[in-house]
Protein backbone atom coordinates (compact mmCIF):
# COMPACT_ATOMS: atom_id res chain seq x y z
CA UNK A 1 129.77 120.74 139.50
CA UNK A 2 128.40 123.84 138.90
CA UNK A 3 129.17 125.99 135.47
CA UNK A 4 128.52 129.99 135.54
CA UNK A 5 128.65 131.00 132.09
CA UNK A 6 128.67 134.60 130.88
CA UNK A 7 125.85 136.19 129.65
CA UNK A 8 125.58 137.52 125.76
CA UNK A 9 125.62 141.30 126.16
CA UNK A 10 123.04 142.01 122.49
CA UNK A 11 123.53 145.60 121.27
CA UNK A 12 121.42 147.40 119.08
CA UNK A 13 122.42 149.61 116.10
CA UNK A 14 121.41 153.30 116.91
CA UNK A 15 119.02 155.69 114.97
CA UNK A 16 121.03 158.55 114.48
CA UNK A 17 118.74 162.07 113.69
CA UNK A 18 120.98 164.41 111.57
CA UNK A 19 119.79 168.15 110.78
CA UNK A 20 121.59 170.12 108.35
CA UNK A 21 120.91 173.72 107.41
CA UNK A 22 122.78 176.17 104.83
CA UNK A 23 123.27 179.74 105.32
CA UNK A 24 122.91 182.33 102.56
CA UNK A 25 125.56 183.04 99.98
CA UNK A 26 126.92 185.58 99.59
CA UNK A 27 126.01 186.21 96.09
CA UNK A 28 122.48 185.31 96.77
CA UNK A 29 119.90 188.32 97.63
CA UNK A 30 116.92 188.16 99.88
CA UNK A 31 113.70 188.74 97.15
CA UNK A 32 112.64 192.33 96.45
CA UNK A 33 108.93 194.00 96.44
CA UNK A 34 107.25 195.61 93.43
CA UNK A 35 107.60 198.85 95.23
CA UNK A 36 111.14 198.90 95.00
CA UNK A 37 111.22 199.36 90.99
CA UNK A 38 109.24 202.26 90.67
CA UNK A 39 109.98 205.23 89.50
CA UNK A 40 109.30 207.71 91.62
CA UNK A 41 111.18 208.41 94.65
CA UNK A 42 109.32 206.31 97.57
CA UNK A 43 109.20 208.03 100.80
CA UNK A 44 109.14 205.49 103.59
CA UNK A 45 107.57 206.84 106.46
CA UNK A 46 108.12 204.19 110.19
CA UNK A 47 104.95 202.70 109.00
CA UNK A 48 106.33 201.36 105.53
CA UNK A 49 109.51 200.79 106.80
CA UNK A 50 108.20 198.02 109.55
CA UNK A 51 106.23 196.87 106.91
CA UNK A 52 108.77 196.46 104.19
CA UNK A 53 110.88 195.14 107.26
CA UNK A 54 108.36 192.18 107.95
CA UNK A 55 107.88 191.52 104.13
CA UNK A 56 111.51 190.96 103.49
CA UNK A 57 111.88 188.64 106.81
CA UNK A 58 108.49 186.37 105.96
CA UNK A 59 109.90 186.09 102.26
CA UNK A 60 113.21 185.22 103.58
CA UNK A 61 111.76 182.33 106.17
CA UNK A 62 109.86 180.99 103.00
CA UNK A 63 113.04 180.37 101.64
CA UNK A 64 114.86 179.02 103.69
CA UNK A 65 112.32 176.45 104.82
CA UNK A 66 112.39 175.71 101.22
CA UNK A 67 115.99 175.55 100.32
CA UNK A 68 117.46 173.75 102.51
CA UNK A 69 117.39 170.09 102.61
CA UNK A 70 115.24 167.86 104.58
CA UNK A 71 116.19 165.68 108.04
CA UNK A 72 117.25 162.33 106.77
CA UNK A 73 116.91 159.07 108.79
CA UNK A 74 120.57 157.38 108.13
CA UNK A 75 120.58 153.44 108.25
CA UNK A 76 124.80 153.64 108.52
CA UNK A 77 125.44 153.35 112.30
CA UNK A 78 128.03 155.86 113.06
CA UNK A 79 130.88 154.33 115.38
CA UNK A 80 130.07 155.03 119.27
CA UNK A 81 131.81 157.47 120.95
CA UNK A 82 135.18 156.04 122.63
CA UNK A 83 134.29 155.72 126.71
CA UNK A 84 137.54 153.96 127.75
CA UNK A 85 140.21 155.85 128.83
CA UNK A 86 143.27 153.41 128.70
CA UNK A 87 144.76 153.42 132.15
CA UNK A 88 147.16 150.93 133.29
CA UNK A 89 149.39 149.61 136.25
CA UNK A 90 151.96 151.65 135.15
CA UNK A 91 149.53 154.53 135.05
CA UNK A 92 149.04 154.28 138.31
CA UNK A 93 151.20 155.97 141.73
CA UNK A 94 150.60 154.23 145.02
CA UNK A 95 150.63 156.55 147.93
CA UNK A 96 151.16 154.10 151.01
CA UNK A 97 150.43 156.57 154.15
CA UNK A 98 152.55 154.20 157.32
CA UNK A 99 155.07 154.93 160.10
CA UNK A 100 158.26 154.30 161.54
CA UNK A 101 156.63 151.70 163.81
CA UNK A 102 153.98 149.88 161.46
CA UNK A 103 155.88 149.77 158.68
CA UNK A 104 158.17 146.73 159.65
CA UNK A 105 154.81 144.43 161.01
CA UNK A 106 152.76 145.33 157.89
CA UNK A 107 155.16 144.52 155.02
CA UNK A 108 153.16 141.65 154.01
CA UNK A 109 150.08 143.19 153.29
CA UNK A 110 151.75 145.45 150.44
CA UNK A 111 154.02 142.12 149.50
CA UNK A 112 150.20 140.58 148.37
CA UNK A 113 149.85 142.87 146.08
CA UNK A 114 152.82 145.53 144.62
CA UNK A 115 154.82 144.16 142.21
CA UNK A 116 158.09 146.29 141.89
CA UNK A 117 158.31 145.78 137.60
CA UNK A 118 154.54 146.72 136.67
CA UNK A 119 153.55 149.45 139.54
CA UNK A 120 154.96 152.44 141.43
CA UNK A 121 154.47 152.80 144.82
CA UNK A 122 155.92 155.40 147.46
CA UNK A 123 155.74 154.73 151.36
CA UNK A 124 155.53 158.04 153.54
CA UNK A 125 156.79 157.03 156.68
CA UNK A 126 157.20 159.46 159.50
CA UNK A 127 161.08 158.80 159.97
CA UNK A 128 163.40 155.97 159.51
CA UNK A 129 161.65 152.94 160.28
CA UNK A 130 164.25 150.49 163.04
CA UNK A 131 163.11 146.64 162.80
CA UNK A 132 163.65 144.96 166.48
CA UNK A 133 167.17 144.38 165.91
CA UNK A 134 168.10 148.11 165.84
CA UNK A 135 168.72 148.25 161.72
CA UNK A 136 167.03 151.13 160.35
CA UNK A 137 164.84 151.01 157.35
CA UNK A 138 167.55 151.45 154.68
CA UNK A 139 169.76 148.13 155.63
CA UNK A 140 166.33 146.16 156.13
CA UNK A 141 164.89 147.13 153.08
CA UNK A 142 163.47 144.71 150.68
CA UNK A 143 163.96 145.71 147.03
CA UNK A 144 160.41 144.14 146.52
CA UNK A 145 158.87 146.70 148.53
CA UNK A 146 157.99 150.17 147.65
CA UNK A 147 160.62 153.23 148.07
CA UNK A 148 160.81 154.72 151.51
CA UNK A 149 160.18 158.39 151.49
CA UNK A 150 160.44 160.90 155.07
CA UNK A 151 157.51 162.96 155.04
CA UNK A 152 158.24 166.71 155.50
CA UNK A 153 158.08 168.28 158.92
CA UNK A 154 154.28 169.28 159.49
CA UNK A 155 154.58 170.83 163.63
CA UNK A 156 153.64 174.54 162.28
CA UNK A 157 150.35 172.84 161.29
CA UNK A 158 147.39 173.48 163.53
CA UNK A 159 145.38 170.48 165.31
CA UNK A 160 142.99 171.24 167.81
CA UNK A 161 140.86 168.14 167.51
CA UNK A 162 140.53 166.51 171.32
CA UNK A 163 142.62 163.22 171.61
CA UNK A 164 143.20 163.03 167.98
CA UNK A 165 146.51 162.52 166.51
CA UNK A 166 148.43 165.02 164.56
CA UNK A 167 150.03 162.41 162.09
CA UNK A 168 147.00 162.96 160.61
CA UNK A 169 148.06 166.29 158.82
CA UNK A 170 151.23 164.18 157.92
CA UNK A 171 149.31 161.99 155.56
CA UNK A 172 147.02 164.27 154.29
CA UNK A 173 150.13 166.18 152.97
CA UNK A 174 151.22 162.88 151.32
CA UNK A 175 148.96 164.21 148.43
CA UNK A 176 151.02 167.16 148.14
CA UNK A 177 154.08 165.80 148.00
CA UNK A 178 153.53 162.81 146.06
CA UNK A 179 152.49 165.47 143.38
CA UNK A 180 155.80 167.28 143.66
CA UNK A 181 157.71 163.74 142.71
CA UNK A 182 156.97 165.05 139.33
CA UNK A 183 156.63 161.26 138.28
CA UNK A 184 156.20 161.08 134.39
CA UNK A 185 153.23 159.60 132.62
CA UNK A 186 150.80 159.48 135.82
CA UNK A 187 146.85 159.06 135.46
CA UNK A 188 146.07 158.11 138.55
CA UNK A 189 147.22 159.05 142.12
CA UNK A 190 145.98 156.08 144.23
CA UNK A 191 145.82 156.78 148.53
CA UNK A 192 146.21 154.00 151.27
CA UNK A 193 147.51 152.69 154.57
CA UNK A 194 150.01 149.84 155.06
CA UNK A 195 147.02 147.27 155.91
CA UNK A 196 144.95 148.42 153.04
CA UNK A 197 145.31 145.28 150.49
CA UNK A 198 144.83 146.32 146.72
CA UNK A 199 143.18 143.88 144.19
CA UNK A 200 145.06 146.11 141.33
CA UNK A 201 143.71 144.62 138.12
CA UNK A 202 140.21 145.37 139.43
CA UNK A 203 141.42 148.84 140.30
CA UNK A 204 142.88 149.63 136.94
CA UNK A 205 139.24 148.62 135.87
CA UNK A 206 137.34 150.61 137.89
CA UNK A 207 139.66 153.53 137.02
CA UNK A 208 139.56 153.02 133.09
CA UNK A 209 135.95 153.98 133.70
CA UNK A 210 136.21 157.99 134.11
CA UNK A 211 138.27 160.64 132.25
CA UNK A 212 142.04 160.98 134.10
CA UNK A 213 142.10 164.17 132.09
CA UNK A 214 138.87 165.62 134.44
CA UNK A 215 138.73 166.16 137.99
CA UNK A 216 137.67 163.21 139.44
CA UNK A 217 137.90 161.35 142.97
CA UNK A 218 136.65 158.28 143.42
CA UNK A 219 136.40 155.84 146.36
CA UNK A 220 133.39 155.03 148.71
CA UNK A 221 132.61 155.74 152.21
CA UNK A 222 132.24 153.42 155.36
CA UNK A 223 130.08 150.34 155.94
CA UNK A 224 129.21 151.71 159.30
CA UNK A 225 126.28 154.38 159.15
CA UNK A 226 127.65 155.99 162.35
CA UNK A 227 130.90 156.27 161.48
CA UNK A 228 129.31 158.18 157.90
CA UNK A 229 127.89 160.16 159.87
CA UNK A 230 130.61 161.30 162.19
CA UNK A 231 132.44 161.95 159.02
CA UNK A 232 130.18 162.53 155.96
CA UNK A 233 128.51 159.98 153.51
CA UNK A 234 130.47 161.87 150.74
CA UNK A 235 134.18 161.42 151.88
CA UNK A 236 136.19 158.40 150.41
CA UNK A 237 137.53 156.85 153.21
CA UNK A 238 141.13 156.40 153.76
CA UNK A 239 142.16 152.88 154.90
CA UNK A 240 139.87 151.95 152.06
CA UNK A 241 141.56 153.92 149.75
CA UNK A 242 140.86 156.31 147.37
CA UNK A 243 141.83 157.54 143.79
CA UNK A 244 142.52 161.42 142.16
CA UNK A 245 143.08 162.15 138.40
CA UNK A 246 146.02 163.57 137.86
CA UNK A 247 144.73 166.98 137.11
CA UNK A 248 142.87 167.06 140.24
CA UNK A 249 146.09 166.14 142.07
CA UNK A 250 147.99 168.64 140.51
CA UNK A 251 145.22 171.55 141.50
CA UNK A 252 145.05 170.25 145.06
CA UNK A 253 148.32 170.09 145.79
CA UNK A 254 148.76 173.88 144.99
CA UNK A 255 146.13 174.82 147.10
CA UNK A 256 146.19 172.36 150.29
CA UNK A 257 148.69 173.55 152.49
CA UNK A 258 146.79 176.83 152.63
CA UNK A 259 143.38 174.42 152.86
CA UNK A 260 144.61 172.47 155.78
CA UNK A 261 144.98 175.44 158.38
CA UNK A 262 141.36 175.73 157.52
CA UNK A 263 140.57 172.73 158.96
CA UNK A 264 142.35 172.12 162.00
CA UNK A 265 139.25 170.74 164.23
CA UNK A 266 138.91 168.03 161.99
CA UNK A 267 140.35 164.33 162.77
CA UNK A 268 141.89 162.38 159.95
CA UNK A 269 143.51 162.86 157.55
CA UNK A 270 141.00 161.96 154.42
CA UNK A 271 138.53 164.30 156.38
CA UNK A 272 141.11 166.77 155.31
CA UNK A 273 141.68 166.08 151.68
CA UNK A 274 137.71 165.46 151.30
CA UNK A 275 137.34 169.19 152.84
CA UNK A 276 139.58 170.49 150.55
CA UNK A 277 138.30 168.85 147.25
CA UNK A 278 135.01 169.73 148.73
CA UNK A 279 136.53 173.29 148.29
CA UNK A 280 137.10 172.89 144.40
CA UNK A 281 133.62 171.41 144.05
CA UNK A 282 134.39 167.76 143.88
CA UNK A 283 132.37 165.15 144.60
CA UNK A 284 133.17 161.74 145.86
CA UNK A 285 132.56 159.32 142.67
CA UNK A 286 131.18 156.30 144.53
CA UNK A 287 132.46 152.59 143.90
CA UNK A 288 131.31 149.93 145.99
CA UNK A 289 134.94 147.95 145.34
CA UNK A 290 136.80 149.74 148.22
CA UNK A 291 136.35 148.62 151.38
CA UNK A 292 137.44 150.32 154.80
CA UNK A 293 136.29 147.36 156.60
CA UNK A 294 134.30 149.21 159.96
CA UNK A 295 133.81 145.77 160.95
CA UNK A 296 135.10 143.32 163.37
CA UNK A 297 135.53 139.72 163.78
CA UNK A 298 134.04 137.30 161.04
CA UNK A 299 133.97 138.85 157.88
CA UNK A 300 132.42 135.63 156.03
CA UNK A 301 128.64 137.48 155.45
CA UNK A 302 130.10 140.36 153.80
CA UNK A 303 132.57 138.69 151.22
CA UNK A 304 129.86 135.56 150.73
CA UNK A 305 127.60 138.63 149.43
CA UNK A 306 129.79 141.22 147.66
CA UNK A 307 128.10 143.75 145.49
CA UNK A 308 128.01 142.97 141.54
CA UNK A 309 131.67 145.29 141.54
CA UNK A 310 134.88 144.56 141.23
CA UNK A 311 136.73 143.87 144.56
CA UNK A 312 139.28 146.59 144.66
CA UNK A 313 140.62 146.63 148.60
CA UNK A 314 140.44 145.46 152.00
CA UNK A 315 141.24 147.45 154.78
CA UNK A 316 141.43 146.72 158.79
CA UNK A 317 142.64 143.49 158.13
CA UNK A 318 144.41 143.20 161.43
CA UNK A 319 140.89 143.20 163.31
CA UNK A 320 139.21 140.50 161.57
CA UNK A 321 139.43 136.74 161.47
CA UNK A 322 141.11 134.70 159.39
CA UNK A 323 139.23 134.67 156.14
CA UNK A 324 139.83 131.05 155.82
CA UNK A 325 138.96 128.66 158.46
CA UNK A 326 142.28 126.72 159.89
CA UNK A 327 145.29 129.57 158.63
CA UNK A 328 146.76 132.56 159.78
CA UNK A 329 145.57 135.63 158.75
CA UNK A 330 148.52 136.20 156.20
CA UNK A 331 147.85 132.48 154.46
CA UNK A 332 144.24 133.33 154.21
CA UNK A 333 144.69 136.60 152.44
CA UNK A 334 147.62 134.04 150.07
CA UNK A 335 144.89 131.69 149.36
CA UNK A 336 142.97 134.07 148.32
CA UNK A 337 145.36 135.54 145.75
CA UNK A 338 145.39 132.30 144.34
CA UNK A 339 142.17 132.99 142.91
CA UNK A 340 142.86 136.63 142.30
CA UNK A 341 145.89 135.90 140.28
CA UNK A 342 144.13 133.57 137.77
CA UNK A 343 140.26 135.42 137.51
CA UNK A 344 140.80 138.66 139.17
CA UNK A 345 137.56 140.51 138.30
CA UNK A 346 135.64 137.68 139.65
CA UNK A 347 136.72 137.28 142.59
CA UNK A 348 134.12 137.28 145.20
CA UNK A 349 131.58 137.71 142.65
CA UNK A 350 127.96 135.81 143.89
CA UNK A 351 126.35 133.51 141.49
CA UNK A 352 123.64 131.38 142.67
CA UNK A 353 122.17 128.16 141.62
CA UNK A 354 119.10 125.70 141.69
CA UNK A 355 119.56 122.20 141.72
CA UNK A 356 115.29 121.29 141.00
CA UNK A 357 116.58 117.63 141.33
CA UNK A 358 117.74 117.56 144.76
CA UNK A 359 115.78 120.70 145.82
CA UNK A 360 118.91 122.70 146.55
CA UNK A 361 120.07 126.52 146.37
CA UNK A 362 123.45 126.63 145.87
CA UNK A 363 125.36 130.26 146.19
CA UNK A 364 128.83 130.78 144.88
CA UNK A 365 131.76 133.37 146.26
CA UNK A 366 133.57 132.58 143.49
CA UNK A 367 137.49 132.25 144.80
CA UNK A 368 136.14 132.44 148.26
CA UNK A 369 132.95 130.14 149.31
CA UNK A 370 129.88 127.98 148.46
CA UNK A 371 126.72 127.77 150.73
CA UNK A 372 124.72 124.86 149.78
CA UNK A 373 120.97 125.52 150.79
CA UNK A 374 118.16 123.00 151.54
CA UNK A 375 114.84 123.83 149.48
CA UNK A 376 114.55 127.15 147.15
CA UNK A 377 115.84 130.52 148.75
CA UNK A 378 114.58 132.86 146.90
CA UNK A 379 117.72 134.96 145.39
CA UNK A 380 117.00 138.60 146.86
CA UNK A 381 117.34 137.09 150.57
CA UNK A 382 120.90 135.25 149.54
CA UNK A 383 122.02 138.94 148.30
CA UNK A 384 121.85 140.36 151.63
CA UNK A 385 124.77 140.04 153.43
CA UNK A 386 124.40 137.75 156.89
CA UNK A 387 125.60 139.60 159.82
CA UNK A 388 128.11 137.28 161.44
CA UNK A 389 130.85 140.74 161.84
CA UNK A 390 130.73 143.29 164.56
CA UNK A 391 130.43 146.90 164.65
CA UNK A 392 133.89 148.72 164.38
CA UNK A 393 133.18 150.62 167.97
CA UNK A 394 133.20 148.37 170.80
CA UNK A 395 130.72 148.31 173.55
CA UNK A 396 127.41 150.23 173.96
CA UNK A 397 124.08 149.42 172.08
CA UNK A 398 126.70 147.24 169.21
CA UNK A 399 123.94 144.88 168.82
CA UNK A 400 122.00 148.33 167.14
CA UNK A 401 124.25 149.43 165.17
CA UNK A 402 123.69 149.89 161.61
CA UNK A 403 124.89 149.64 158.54
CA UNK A 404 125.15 151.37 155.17
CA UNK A 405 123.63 147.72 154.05
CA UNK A 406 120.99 145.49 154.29
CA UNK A 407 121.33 142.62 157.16
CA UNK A 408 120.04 139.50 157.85
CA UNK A 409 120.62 137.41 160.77
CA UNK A 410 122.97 134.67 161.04
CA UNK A 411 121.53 131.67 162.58
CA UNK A 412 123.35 130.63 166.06
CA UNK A 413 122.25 127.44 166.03
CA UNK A 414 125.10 125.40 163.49
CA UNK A 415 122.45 123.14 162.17
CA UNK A 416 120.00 125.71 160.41
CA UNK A 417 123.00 127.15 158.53
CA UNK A 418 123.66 126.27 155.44
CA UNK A 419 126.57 123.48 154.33
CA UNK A 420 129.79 126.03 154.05
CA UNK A 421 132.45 125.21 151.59
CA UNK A 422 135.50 127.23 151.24
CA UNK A 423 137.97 127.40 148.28
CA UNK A 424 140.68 124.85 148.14
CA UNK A 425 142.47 125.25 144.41
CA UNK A 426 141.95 127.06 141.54
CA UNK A 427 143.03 125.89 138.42
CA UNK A 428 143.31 127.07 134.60
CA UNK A 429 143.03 125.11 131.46
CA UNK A 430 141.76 124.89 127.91
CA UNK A 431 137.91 124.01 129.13
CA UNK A 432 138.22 127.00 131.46
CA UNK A 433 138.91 127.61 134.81
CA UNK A 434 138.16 124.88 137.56
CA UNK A 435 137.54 125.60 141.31
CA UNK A 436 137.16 123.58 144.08
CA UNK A 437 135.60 124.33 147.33
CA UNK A 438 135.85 121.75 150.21
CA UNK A 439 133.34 121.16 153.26
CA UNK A 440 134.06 123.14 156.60
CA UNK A 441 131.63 121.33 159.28
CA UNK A 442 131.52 123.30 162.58
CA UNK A 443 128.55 120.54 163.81
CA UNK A 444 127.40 116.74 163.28
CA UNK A 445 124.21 118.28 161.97
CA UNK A 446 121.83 116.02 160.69
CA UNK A 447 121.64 116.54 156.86
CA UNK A 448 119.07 115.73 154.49
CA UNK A 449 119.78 112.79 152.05
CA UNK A 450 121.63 115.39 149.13
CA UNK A 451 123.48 116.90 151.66
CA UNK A 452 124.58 114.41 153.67
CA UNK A 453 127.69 113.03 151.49
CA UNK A 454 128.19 116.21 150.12
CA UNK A 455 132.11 116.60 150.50
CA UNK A 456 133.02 119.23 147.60
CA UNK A 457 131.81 121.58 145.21
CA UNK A 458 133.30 121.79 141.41
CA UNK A 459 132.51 125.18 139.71
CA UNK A 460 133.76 125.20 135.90
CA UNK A 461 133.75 128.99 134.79
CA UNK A 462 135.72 131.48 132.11
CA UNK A 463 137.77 134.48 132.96
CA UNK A 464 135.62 137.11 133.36
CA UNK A 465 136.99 140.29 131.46
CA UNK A 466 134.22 143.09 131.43
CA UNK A 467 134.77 146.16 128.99
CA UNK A 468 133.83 149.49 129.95
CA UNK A 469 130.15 149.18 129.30
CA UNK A 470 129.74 146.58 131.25
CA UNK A 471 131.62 147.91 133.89
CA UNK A 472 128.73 150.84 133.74
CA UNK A 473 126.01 148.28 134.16
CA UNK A 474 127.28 145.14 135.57
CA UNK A 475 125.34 142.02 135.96
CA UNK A 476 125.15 138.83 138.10
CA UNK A 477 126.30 136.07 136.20
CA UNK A 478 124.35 133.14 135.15
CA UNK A 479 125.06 129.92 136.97
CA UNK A 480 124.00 126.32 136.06
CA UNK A 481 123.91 122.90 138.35
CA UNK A 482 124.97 120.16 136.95
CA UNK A 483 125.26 117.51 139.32
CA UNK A 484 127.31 117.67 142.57
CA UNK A 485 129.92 115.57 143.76
């Protein structure tokens, strides 16, 4: 059983310096010389005059320093500046860039996570989608699902970029047009594909940190360093999504069709829309949350060591494994909402533990995994992701390829791997919120005496709901062993 309990966040009451200065009245007069009161009519040559000048001006600093009142050191703690900027769900429009021919085979990625009552959501599809029976995408439409819209005709578009595809002016003009739905009460304009899975409480999070009213455009770039730099590190990559304020969306929208002639060599479409917000001097506003997933294969190093921020999507999820050993790839991603629909913002979060009694290191995906460790690892080395994914780009020098992280390698021989246990239930009561994690052997390793028996993995922990603050500054949570089972 392991316990992660949440740290105390102590706050101290500031200082706050005032100054305060009067002005003049108007009835009040600067202080006059002697000279002035005499009787005879003073001729002021430019050499009196300057003096007179500086007389008047020294007399009237004397004053003034000695008038007004002195800088006070106020004990009353003024109440902090407001930094959240309530943004909700509803808050929120879902741009969902897909095609007559993925849409049908990638419904249930947006069925994990749009829920037709709380959200809005608006799939641009190139023309009627037509499922394999020949119904087109009116007649097959599920209510659940988000509204089907045609995007406008884009051919007079240039595209010169060699083997590309020109959809990808298509969905760049999704901004613009999502924009022109005129929807009511909008903070948030929110940009994905059909696989890109949204963890939307975490979003809503991550958004409620930064102004909707400024110009702002936040996402992250790829986990692949070459693919960064094929693009740029600054551009917030599409299948991981990205977010614009509403006032930058309604600026850019006015401006990008003539932006997008401009840039006619370049290939996708978020190249585009980061070219063009380049244009009105925006910068990308980096969160490590979104996740375009430039990786193949086994994704189990990278969500074993997530950053200390809110998972907020998943992207590429067709070219991965099963996140879960033994289901498909749809009842993996499920499973995993199981634990996203009871502690959303810490899901995936890494906590790790010493057990000094049985000499163990224990770290915690909470929702996903537990990797039970023989001995003390010391905790900077169980923050770096292992590498057991592949490079996005097939073939070549893959084995060189980097990343935009820190790797280590993942053992090939079974044995000197840690014990994996992956989440089986999640449960919520009045103690707090109980997970389970049961062993996945991939060997008959032999195991030292604490290990050996070791069949499953308790973790008691409390919903984790971070204000904006923390949200600035976030921390690893504490984590306790208690005994294990």
């Amino acid at each position: 059983m392991y316990e992660n309990r949440k740290r105390k966040n102590t706050t101290t009451t500031p200082i706050t310096i005032t100054t305060a200065s009067h002005p003049l009245s108007k009835n009040m007069q600067p202080p006059t010389t002697a000279a002035a009161s005499t009787k005879k009519t003073l001729k002021l040559t430019p050499s009196r005059l300057k003096d007179l000048l500086l007389i008047l001006s020294f007399l009237t600093i004397i004053y003034l320093l000695f008038s007004s009142p002195r800088p006070q050191l106020s004990l009353t703690p003024r109440a902090a500046p407001s930094t959240s900027f309530l943004t909700t769900r509803r808050h929120i429009v879902f741009s969902i860039a897909s095609s007559s021919t993925s849409f049908i085979h990638r419904q249930h990625y947006i069925r994990l996570w749009y829920n037709p009552t709380t959200m809005r959501a608006f799939a641009f599809l190139d023309r009627e989608a037509v499922d394999p029976t020949g119904n087109n995408t009116r007649s097959i439409m599920d209510p659940t699902l988000p509204r089907v819209i045609i995007s406008k005709d884009t051919s007079s578009f240039p595209y010169t970029f060699k083997g590309g595809l020109k959809s990808a002016i298509r969905v760049a003009r999704v901004v613009k047009e999502v924009v022109e739905l005129n929807e009511p009460d909008v903070h948030w304009f929110v940009f994905g594909d059909d696989d890109t899975v949204f963890f939307v409480e975490n979003l809503v999070t991550v958004l409620s940190k930064y102004d909707h009213n400024g110009w702002f455009y936040v996402g992250s770039n790829s986990e692949s360093y070459d693919q960064n730099v094929k693009n740029s590190f600054e551009m917030g990559f599409g299948g991981g999504g990205f977010a614009i304020s509403y006032s930058l969306a309604k600026v850019l929208a006015r401006v990008l069709d003539s932006c997008l002639v401009r840039y006619a060599h370049l290939y996708g479409s978020d190249a585009r829309i980061f070219s063009c917000l380049a244009e009105l001097g925006v910068g990308l506003s980096h969160e490590p949350g979104f996740h375009q997933v430039d990786m193949r294969g086994d994704l189990f190093g990278m969500l074993s060591a997530h950053p200390s921020s809110p998972l907020v999507s998943l992207h590429h999820l067709d070219a991965v494994n099963s996140i879960f050993p033994n289901m498909s790839k749809t009842q993996a991603l499920e499973h995993l909402f199981n634990g996203v629909n009871v502690d959303p913002a810490r899901v995936l979060q890494q906590t790790v533990c010493y057990d000094p009694v049985h000499s163990l290191t224990v770290s915690v995906a909470w929702g996903y995994s537990v990797q039970v460790f023989e001995g003390n690892e010391f905790l900077p080395d169980l923050l770096i992701p292992q590498r057991t994914f592949m490079p996005w780009r097939r073939g070549g020098n893959a084995e060189f390829t980097r990343f935009m992280f820190n790797i280590r390698e993942y053992p090939k021989d079974p044995c000197k791997r840690p014990l994996v246990f992956f989440m089986e239930s999640v449960t919520s009561g009045k103690n707090g919120i109980w997970s389970n994690y049961i062993r996945h052997d991939v060997a008959d390793c032999n195991r030292g005496y604490a290990m050996k028996n070791l069949e499953l993995v308790r973790v008691l922990s409390h919903k984790l709901e971070p204000d904006i603050e923390q949200m600035k500054f976030p921390r690893r949570q504490c984590c306790d062993a208690f005994c294990l089972i």
